[in-house]
C-alpha atoms as a PDB file:
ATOM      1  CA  UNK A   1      93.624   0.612 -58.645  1.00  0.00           C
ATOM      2  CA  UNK A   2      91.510  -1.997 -57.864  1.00  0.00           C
ATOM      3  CA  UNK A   3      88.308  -3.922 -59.415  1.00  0.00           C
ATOM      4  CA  UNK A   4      85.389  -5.954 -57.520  1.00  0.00           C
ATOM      5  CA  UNK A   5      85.711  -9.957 -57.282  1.00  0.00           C
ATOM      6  CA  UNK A   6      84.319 -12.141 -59.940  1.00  0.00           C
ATOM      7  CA  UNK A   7      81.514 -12.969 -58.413  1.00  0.00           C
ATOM      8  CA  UNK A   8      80.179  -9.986 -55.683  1.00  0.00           C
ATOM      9  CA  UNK A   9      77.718  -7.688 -57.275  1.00  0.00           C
ATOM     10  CA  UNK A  10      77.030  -4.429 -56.226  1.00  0.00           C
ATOM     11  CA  UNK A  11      73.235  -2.414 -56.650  1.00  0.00           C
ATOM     12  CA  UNK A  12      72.972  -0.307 -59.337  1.00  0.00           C
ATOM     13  CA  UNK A  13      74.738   3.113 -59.101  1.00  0.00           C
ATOM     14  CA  UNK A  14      76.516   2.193 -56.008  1.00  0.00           C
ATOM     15  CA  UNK A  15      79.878   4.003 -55.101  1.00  0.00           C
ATOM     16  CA  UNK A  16      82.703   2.741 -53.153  1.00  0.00           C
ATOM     17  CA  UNK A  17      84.501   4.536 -50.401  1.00  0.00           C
ATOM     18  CA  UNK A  18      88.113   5.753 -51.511  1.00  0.00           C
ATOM     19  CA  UNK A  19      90.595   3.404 -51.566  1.00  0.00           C
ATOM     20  CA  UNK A  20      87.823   0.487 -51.144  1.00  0.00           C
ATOM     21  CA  UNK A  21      87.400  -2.732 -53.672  1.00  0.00           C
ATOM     22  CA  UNK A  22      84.758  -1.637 -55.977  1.00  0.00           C
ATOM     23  CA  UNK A  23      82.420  -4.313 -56.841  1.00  0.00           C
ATOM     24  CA  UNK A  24      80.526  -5.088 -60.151  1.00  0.00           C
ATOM     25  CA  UNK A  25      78.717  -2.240 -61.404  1.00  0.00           C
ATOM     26  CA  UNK A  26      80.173   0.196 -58.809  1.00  0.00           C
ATOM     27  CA  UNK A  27      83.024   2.910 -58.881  1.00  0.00           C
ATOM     28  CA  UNK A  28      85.601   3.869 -56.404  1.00  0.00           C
ATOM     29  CA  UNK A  29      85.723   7.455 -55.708  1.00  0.00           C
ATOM     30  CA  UNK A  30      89.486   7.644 -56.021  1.00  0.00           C
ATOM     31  CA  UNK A  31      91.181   6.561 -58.558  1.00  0.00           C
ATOM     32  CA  UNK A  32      89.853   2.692 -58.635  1.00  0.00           C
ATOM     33  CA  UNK A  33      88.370   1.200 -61.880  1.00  0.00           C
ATOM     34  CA  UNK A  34      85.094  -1.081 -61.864  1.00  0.00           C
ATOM     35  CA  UNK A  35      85.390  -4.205 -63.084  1.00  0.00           C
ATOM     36  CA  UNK A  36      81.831  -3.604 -64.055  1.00  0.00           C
ATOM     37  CA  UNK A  37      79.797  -6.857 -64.450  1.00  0.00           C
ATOM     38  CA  UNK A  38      82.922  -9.039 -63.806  1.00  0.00           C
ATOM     39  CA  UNK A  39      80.571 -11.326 -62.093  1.00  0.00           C
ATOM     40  CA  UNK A  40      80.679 -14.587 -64.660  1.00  0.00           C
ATOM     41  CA  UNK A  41      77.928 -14.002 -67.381  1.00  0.00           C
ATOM     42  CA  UNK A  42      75.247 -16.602 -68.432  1.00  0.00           C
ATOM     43  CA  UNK A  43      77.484 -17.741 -71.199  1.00  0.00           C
ATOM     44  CA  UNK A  44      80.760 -17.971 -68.901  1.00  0.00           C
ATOM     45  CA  UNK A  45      83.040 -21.080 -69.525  1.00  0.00           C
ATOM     46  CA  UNK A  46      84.409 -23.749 -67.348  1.00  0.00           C
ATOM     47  CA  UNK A  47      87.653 -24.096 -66.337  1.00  0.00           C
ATOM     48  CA  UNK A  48      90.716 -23.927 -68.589  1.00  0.00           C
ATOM     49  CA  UNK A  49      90.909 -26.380 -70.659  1.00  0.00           C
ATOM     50  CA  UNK A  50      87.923 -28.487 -70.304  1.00  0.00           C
ATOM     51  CA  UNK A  51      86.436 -29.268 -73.501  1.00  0.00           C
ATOM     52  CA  UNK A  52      86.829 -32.457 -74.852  1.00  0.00           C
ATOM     53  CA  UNK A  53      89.548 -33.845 -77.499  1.00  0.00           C
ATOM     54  CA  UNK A  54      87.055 -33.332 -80.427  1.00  0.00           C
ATOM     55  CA  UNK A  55      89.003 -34.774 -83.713  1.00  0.00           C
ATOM     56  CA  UNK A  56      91.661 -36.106 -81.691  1.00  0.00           C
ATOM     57  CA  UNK A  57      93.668 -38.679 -83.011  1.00  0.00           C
ATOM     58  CA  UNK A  58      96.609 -41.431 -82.270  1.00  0.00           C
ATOM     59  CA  UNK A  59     100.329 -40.546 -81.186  1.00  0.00           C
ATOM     60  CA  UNK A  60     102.814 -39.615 -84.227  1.00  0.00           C
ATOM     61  CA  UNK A  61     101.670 -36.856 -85.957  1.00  0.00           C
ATOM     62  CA  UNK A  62      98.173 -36.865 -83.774  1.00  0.00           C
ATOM     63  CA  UNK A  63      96.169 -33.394 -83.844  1.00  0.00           C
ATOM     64  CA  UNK A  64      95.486 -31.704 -80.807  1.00  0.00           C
ATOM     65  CA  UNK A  65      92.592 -31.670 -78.729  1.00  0.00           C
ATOM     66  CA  UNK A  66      90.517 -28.778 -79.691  1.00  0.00           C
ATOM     67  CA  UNK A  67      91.627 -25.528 -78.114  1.00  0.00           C
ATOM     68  CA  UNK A  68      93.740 -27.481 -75.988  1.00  0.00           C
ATOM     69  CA  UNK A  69      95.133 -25.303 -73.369  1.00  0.00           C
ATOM     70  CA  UNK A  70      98.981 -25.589 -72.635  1.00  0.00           C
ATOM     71  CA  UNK A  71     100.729 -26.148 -69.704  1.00  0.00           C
ATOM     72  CA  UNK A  72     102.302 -22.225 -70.256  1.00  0.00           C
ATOM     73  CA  UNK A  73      99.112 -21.091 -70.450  1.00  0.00           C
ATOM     74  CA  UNK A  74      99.044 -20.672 -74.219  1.00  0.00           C
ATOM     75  CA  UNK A  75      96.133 -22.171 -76.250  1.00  0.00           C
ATOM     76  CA  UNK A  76      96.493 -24.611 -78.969  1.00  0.00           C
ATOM     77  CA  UNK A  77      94.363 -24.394 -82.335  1.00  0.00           C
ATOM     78  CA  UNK A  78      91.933 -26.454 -82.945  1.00  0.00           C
ATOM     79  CA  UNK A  79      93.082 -29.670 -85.133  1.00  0.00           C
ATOM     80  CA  UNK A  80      96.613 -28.196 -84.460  1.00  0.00           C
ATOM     81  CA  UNK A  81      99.293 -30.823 -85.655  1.00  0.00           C
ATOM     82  CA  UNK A  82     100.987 -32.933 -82.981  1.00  0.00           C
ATOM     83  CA  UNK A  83     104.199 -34.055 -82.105  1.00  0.00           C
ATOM     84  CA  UNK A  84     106.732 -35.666 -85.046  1.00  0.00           C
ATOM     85  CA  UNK A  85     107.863 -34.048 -87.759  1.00  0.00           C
ATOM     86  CA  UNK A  86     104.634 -32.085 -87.674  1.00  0.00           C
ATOM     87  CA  UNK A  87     104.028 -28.170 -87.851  1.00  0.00           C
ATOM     88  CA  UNK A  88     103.416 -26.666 -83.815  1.00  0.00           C
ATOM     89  CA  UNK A  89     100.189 -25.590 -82.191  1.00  0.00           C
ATOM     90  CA  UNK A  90      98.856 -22.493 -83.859  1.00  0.00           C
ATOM     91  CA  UNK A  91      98.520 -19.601 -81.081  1.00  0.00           C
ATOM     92  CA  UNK A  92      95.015 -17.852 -80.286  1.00  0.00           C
ATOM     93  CA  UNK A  93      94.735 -14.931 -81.372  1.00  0.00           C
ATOM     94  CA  UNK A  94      93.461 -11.613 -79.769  1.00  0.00           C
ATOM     95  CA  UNK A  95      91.972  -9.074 -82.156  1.00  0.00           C
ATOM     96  CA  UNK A  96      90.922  -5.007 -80.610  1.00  0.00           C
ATOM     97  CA  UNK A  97      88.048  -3.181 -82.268  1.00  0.00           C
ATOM     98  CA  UNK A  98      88.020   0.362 -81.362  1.00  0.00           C
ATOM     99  CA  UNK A  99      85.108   2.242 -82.136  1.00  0.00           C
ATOM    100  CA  UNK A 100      85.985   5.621 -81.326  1.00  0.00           C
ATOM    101  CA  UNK A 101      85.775   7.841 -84.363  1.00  0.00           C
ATOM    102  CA  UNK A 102      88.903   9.966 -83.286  1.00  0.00           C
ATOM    103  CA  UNK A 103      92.415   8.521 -84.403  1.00  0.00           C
ATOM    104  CA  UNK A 104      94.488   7.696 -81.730  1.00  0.00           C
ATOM    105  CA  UNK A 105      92.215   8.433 -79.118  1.00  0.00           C
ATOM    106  CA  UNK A 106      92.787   7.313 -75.263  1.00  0.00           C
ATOM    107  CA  UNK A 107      89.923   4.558 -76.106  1.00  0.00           C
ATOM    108  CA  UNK A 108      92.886   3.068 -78.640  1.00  0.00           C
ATOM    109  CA  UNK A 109      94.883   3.297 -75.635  1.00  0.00           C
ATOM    110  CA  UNK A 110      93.321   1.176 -73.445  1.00  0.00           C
ATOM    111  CA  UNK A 111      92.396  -1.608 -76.440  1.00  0.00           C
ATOM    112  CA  UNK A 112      96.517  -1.961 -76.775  1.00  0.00           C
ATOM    113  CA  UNK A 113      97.061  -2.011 -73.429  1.00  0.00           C
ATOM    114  CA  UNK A 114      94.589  -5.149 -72.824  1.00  0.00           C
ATOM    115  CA  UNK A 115      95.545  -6.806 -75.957  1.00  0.00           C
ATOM    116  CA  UNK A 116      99.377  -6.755 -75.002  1.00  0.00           C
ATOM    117  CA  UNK A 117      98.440  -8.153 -71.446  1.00  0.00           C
ATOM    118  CA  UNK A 118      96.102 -10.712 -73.224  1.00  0.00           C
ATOM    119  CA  UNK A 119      98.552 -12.331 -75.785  1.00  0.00           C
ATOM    120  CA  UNK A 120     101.533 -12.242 -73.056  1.00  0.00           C
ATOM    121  CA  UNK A 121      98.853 -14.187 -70.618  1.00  0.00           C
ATOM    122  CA  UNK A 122      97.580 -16.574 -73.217  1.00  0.00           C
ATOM    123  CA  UNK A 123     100.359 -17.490 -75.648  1.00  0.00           C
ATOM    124  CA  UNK A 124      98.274 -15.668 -77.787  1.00  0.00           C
ATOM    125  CA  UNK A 125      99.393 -13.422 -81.327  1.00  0.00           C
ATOM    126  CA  UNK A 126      98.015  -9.714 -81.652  1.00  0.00           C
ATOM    127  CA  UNK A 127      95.869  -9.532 -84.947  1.00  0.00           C
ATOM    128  CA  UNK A 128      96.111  -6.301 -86.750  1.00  0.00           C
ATOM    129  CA  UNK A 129      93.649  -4.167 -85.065  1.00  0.00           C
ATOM    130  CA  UNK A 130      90.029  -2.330 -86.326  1.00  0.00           C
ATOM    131  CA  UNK A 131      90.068   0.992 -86.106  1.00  0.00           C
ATOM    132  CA  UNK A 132      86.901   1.984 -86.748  1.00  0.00           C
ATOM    133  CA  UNK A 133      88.215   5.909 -87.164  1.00  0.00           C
ATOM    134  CA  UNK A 134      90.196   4.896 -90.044  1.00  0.00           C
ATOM    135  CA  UNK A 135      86.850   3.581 -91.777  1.00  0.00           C
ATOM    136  CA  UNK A 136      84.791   6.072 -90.816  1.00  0.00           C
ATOM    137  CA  UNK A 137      81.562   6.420 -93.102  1.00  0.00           C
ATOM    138  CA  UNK A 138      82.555   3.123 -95.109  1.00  0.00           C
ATOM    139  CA  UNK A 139      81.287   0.441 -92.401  1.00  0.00           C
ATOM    140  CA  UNK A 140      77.859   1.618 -93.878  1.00  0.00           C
ATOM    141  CA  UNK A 141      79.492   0.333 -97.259  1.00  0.00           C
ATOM    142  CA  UNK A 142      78.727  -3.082 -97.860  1.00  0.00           C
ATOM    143  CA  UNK A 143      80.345  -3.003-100.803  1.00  0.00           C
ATOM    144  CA  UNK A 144      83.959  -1.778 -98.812  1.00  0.00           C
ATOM    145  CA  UNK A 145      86.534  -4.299 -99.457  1.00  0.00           C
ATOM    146  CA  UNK A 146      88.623  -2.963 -96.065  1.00  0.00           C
ATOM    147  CA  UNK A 147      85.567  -3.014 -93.911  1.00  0.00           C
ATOM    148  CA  UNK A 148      84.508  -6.452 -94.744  1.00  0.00           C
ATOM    149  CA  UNK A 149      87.765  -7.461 -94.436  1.00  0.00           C
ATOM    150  CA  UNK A 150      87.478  -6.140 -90.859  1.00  0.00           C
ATOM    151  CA  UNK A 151      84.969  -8.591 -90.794  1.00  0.00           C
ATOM    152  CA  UNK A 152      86.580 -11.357 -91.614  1.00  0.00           C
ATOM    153  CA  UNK A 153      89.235 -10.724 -88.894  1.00  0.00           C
ATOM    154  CA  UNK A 154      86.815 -10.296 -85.989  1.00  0.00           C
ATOM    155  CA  UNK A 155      85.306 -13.382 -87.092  1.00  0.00           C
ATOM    156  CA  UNK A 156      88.690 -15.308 -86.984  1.00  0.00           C
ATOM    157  CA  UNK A 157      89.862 -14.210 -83.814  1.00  0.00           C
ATOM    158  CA  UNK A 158      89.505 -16.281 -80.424  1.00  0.00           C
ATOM    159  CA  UNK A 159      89.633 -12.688 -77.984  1.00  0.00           C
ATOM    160  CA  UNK A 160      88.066  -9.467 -78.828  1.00  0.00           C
ATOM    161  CA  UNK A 161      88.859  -6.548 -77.325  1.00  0.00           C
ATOM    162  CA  UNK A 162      86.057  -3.741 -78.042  1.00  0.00           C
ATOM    163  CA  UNK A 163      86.479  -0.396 -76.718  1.00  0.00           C
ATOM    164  CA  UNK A 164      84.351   2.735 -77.179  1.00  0.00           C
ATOM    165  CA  UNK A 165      84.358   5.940 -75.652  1.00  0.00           C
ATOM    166  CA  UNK A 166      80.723   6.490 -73.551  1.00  0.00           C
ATOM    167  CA  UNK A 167      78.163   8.511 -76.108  1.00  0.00           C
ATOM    168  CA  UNK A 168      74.858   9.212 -74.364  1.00  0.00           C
ATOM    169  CA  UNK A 169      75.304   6.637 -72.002  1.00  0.00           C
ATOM    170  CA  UNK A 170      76.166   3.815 -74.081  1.00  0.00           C
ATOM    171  CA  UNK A 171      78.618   2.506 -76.789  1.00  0.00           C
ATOM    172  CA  UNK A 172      79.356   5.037 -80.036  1.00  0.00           C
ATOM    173  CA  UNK A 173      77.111   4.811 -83.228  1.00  0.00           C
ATOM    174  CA  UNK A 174      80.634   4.377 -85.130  1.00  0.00           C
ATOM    175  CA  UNK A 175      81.115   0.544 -83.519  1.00  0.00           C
ATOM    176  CA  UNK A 176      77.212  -0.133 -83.294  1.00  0.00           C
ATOM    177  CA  UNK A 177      77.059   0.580 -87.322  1.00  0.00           C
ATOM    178  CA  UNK A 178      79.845  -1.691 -87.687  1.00  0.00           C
ATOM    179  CA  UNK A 179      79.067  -4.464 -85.585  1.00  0.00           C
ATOM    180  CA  UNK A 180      75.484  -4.521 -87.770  1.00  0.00           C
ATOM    181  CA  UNK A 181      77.573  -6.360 -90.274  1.00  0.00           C
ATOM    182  CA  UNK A 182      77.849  -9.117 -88.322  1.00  0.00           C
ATOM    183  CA  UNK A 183      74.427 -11.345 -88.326  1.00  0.00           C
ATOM    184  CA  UNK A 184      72.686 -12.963 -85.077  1.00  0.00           C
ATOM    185  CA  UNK A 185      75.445 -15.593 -83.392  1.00  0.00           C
ATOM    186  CA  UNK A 186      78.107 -15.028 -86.067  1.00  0.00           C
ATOM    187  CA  UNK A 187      80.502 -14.481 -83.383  1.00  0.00           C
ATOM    188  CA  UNK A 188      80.197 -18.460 -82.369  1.00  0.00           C
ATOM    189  CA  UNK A 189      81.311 -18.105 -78.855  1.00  0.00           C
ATOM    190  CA  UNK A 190      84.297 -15.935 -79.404  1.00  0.00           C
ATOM    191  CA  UNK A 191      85.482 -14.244 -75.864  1.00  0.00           C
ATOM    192  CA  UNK A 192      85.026 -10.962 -75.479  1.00  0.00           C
ATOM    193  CA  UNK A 193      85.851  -7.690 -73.241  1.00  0.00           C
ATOM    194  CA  UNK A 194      84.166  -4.800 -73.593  1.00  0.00           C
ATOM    195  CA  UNK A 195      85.521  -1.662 -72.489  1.00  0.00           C
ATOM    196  CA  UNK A 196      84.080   1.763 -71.780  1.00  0.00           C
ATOM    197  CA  UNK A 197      85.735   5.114 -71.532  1.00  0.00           C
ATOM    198  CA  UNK A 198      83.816   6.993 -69.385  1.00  0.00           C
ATOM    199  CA  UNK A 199      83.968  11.249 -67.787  1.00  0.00           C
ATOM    200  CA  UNK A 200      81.580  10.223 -64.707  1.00  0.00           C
ATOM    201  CA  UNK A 201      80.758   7.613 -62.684  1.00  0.00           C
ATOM    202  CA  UNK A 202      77.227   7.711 -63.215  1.00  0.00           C
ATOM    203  CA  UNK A 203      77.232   5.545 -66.537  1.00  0.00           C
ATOM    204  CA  UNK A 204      79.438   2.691 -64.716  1.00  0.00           C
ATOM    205  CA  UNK A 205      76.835  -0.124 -65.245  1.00  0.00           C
ATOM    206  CA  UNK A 206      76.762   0.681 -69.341  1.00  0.00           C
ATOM    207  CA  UNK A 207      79.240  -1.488 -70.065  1.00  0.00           C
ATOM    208  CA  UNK A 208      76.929  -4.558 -69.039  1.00  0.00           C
ATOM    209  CA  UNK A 209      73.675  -2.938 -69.183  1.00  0.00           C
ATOM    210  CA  UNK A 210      74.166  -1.674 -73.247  1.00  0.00           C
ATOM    211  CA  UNK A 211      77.744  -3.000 -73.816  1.00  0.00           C
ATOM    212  CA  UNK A 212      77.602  -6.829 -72.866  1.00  0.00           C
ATOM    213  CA  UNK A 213      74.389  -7.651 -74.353  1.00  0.00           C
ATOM    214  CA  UNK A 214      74.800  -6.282 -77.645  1.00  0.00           C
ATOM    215  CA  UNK A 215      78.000  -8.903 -77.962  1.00  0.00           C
ATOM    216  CA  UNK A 216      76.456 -12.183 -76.444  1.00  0.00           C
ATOM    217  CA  UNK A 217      73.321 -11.121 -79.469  1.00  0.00           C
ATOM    218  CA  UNK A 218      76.181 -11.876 -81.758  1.00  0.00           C
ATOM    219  CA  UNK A 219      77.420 -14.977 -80.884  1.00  0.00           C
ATOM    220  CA  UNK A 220      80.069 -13.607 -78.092  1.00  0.00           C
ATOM    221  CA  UNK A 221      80.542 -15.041 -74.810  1.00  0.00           C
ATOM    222  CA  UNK A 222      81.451 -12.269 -72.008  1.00  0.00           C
ATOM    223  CA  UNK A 223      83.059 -14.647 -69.530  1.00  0.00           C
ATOM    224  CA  UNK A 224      84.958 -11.544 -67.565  1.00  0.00           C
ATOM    225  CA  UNK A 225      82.723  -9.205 -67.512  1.00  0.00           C
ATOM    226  CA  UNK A 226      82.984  -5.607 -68.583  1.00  0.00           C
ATOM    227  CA  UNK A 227      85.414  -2.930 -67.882  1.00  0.00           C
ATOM    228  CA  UNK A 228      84.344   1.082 -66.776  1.00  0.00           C
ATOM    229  CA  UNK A 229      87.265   3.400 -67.305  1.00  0.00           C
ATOM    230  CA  UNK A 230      87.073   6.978 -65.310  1.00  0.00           C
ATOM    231  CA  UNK A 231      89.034   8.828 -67.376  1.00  0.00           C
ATOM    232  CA  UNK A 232      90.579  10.126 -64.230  1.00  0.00           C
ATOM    233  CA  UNK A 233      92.099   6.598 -64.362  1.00  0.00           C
ATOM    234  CA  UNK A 234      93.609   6.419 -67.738  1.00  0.00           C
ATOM    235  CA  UNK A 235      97.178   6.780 -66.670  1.00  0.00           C
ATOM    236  CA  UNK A 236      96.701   3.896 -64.253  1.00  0.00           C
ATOM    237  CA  UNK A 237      95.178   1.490 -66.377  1.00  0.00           C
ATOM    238  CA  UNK A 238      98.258  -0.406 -67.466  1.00  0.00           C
ATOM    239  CA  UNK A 239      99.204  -1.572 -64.065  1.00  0.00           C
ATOM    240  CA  UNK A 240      95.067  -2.656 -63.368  1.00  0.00           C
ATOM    241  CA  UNK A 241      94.948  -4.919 -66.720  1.00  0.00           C
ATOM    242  CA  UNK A 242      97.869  -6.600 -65.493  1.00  0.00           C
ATOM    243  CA  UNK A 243      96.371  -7.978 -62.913  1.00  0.00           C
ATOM    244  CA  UNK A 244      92.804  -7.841 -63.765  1.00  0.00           C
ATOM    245  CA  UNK A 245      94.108 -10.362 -67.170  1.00  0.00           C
ATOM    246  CA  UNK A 246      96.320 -12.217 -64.513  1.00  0.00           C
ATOM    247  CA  UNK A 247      93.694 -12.970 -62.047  1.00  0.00           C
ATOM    248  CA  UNK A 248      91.240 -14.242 -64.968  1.00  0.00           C
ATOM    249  CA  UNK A 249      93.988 -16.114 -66.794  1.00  0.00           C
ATOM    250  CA  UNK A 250      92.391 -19.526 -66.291  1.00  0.00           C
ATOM    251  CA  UNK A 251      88.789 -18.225 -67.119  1.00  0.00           C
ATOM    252  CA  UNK A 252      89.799 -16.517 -70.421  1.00  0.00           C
ATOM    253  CA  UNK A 253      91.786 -19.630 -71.538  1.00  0.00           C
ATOM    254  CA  UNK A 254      88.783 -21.748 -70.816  1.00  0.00           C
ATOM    255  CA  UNK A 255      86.690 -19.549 -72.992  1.00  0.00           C
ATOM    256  CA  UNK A 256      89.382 -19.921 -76.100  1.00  0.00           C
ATOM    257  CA  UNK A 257      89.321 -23.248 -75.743  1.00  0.00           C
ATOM    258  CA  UNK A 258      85.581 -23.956 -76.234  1.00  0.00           C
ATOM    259  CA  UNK A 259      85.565 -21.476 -79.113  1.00  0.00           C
ATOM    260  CA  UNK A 260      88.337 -23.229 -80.643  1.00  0.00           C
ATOM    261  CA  UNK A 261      86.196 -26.449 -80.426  1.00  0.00           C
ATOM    262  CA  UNK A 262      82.950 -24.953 -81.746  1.00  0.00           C
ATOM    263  CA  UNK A 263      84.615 -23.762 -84.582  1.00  0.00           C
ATOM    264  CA  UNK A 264      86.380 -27.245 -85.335  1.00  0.00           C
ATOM    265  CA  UNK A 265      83.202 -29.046 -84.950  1.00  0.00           C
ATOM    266  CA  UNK A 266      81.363 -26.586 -87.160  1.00  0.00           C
ATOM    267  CA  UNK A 267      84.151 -26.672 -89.849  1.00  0.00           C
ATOM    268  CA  UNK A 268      83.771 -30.453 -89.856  1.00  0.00           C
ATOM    269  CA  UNK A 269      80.170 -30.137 -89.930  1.00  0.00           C
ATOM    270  CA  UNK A 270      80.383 -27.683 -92.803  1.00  0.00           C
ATOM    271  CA  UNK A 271      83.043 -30.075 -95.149  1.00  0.00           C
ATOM    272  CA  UNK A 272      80.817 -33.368 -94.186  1.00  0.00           C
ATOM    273  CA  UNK A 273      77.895 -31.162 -95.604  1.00  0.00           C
ATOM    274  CA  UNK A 274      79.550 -30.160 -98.729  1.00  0.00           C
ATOM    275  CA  UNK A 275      81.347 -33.889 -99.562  1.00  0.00           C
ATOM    276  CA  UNK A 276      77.197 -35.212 -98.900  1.00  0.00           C
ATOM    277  CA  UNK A 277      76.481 -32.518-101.187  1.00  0.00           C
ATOM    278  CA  UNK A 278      79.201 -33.863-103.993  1.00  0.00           C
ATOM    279  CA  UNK A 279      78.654 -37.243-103.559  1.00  0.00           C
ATOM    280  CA  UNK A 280      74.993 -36.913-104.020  1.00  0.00           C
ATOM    281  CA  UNK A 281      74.999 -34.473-107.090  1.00  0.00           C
ATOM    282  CA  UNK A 282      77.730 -37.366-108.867  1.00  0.00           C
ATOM    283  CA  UNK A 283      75.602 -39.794-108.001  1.00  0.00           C
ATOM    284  CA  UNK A 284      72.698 -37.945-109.621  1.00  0.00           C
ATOM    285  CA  UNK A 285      75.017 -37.584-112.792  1.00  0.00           C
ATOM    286  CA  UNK A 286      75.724 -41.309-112.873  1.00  0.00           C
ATOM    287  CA  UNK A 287      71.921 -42.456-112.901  1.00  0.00           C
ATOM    288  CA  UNK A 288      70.836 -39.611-115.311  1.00  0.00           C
ATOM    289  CA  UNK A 289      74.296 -40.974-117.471  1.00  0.00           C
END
């Protein structure tokens, strides 16, 4: 099974030859998987590792650089403690959201699959995933304590793995009714993979056309592209991830690492806001004392 290059983009509809590398957007006729879109998107990320040591401090006991990236590949937290005496890095973590509203559909399939080649790549941990099939009806709940707990996980997580099965050409109403929880850039920069489950080749370039954009509106960076499943090529899937994670290793781990330091600098510019805040309204108390 094999996927385009990073970087070549194929026109729209395009179909490789059998046994030929199928570029972004286009399908081999047997048995390949597109790496739809896996040219870099707009919001793609350096290399691994290259954001500065935001909130770094001196030796003993010094915290991390933000989203620091190993030398085993594995990302460090943001403000993760240092070396003595001092509690270890805290590991990304990868997070799937599958949005098909069967249980335990082949859609869940391929969303474990990527996740278990993600966290073995990265360092990473596996956060307990959101199946959207268990919720059913409830994401239109705002009031649902398990879907907004859902939430709350996607927006912790460094990876997100979103799968879907194709409806009418595009991503099912079960994820998009979920993901309208989420407001405009809530995301902050979090990587993400989309992935599409599709019955023909004709609805290849969905995954970047519908898919992709609908993350990077919420606050996702798509620095791999999209992925285009033929469900003809379920069975082979495992041994594609592995090396479609492996060849994007350094890419992916870049991405981490800049989310990790966007959310340390807006944590620190969200506890600078609220000490302002209490040092303002006490000194408001003292003159009205």
């Amino acid at each position: 099974m094999t996927a385009g290059s990073a970087e070549s983009v194929a026109s729209a509809g395009s179909v490789a030859s059998a046994g030929s590398v199928a570029s972004a957007g286009s399908v081999g006729s047997a048995g390949s998987v597109a790496s739809a879109g896996a040219a870099a998107s707009a919001g793609s990320v350096g290399s691994a590792g290259s954001v500065g040591s935001a909130g770094s401090v001196g030796s003993a006991g010094s915290v991390a650089s933000a989203g620091s990236v190993g030398s085993a590949g594995s990302v460090a937290s943001a403000g993760s403690a240092g070396s003595s005496g001092s509690a270890g890095p805290v590991p990304a973590t990868v997070l799937a959201v599958i949005g098909n509203p069967r249980p335990e559909s082949r859609t869940h399939g391929l969303a474990r699959t990527l996740v278990a080649e993600l966290t073995a790549a990265l360092g990473a941990t596996a956060a307990d995933e959101v199946d959207l099939a268990v919720l059913g009806p409830r994401v239109l709940d705002f009031d649902d304590v398990d879907a907004a707990a859902a939430v709350k996980r996607m927006l912790a997580a460094d990876v997100l793995v979103l799968s879907s099965p194709t409806y009418k050409a595009t991503y099912s109403g079960l994820l998009k009714a979920f993901l309208d929880r989420l407001g405009t850039g809530a995301l902050n920069g979090a990587a993400a993979i989309p992935i599409l489950l599709g019955g023909a080749p004709n609805h290849t370039l969905a995954v970047d056309v519908h898919f992709s954009p609908l993350l990077r509106e919420l606050g996702a960076v798509v620095p791999a592209g999209g992925l285009f499943v033929l469900e003809s090529d379920v069975d082979a899937f495992p041994s594609f991830a592995a090396g479609w994670v492996a060849e994007r290793r350094e890419l992916l781990a870049g991405a981490v690492a800049s989310h990790r330091a966007a959310s340390a600098a807006a944590a620190a510019a969200a506890a600078a806001a609220a000490a302002g805040g209490a040092g303002g309204a006490g000194g408001a108390g003292g003159a009205g004392g």
